[in-house]
Protein backbone atom coordinates (compact mmCIF):
# COMPACT_ATOMS: atom_id res chain seq x y z
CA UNK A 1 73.89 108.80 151.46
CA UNK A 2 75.25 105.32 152.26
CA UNK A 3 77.11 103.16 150.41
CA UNK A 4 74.56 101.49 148.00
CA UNK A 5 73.53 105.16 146.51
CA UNK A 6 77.30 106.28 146.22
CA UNK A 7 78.10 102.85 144.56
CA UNK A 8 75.19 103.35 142.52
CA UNK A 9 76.20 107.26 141.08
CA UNK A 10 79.45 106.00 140.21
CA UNK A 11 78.02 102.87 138.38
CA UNK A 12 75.84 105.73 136.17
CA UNK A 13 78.70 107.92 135.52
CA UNK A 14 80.60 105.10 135.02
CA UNK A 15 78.00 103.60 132.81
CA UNK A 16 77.53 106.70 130.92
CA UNK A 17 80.86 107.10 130.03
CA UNK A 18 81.03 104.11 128.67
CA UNK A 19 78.07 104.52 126.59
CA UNK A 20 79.54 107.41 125.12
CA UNK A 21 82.65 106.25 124.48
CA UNK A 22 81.17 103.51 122.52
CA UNK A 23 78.95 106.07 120.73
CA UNK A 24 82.21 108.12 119.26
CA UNK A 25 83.99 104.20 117.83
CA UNK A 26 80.35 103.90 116.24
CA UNK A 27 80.48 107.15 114.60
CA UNK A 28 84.38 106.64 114.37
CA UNK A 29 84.18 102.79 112.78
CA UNK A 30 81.17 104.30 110.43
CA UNK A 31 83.69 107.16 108.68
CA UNK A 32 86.08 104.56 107.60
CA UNK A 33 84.54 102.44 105.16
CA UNK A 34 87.42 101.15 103.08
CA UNK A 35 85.43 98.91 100.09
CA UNK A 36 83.99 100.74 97.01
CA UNK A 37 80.49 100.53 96.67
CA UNK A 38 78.30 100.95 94.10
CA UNK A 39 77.04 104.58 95.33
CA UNK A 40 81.02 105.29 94.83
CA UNK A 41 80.85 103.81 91.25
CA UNK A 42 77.47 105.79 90.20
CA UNK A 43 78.72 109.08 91.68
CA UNK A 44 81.40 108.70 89.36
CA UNK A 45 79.91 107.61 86.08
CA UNK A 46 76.40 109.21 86.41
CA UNK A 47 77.70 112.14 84.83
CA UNK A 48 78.95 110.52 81.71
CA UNK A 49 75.94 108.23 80.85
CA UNK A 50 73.72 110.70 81.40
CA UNK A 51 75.98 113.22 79.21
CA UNK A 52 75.60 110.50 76.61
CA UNK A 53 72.18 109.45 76.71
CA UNK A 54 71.41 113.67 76.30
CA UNK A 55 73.50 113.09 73.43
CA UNK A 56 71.18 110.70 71.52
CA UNK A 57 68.06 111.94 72.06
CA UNK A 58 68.57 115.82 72.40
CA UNK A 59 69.76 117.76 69.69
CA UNK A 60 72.70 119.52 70.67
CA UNK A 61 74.97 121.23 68.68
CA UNK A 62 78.19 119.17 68.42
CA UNK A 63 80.57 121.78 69.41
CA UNK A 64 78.74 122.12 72.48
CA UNK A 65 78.11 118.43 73.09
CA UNK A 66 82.29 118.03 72.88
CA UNK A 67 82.96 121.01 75.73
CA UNK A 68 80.40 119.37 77.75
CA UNK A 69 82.14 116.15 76.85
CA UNK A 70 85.28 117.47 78.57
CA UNK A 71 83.71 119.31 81.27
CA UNK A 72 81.68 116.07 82.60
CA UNK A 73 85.05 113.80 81.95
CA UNK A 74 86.94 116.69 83.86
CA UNK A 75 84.70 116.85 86.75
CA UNK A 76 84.32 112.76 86.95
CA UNK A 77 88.44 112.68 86.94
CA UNK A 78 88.27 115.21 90.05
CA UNK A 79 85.48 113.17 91.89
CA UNK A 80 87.52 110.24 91.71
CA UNK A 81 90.40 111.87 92.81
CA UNK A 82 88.35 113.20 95.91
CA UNK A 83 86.64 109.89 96.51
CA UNK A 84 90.45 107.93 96.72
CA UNK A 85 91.63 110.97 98.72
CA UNK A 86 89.21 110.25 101.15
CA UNK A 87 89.76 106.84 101.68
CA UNK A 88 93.24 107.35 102.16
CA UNK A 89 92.28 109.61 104.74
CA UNK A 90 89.71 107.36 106.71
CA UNK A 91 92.40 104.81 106.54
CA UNK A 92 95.46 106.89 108.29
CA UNK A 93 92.68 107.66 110.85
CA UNK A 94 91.99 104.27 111.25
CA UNK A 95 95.47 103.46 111.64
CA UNK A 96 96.19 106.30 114.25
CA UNK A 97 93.26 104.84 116.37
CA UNK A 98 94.96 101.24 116.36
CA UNK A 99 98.24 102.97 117.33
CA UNK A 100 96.71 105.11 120.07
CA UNK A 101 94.98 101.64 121.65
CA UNK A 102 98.70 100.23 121.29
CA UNK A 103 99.96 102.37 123.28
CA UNK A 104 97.37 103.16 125.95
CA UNK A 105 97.20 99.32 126.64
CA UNK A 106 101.11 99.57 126.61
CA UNK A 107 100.75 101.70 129.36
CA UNK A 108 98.37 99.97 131.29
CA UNK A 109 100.35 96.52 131.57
């Protein structure tokens, strides 16, 4: 092997590490979407309207209609919870990463 080939090989692994590095800050920048969309905002209310429109056009009893009421409001509270959770999550992530290229470019100067 002479120069050119070795010089070469490195340039792939080189080139290849590189490509995978920038596949994990993909995936990585993809997990921590901070804005609330509107799939965040249906998740959350689909529940109720739907609860609601059953309500006026089915004929349920209205007994049963109010434990349903609380179950669906019950489960909507939790999924909110869960969804803001989960934000606050992807953003302490986010925040370690910044640190973590901080200090690693620290180091390097």
């Amino acid at each position: 092997m002479d120069n050119d080939d070795q010089s070469n090989i490195k340039a792939k692994v080189e080139y290849d590490q590189m490509t995978k590095h920038q596949k994990d800050i993909d995936e990585f920048n993809n997990l921590g979407s901070k804005s609330v969309g509107i799939k965040d905002l249906i998740q959350i209310l689909a529940p109720l309207v739907l609860l609601i429109i059953a309500g006026q056009f089915l004929s349920i009893d209205s007994d049963t209609y109010n434990v349903m009421f609380v179950i669906f409001t019950a489960s909507t509270f939790v999924q909110g919870m869960v969804t803001a959770e989960s934000k606050k999550v992807n953003r302490r992530i986010d925040l370690l990463l910044k640190i973590l290229k901080q200090e690693r470019e620290h180091k390097n100067t």
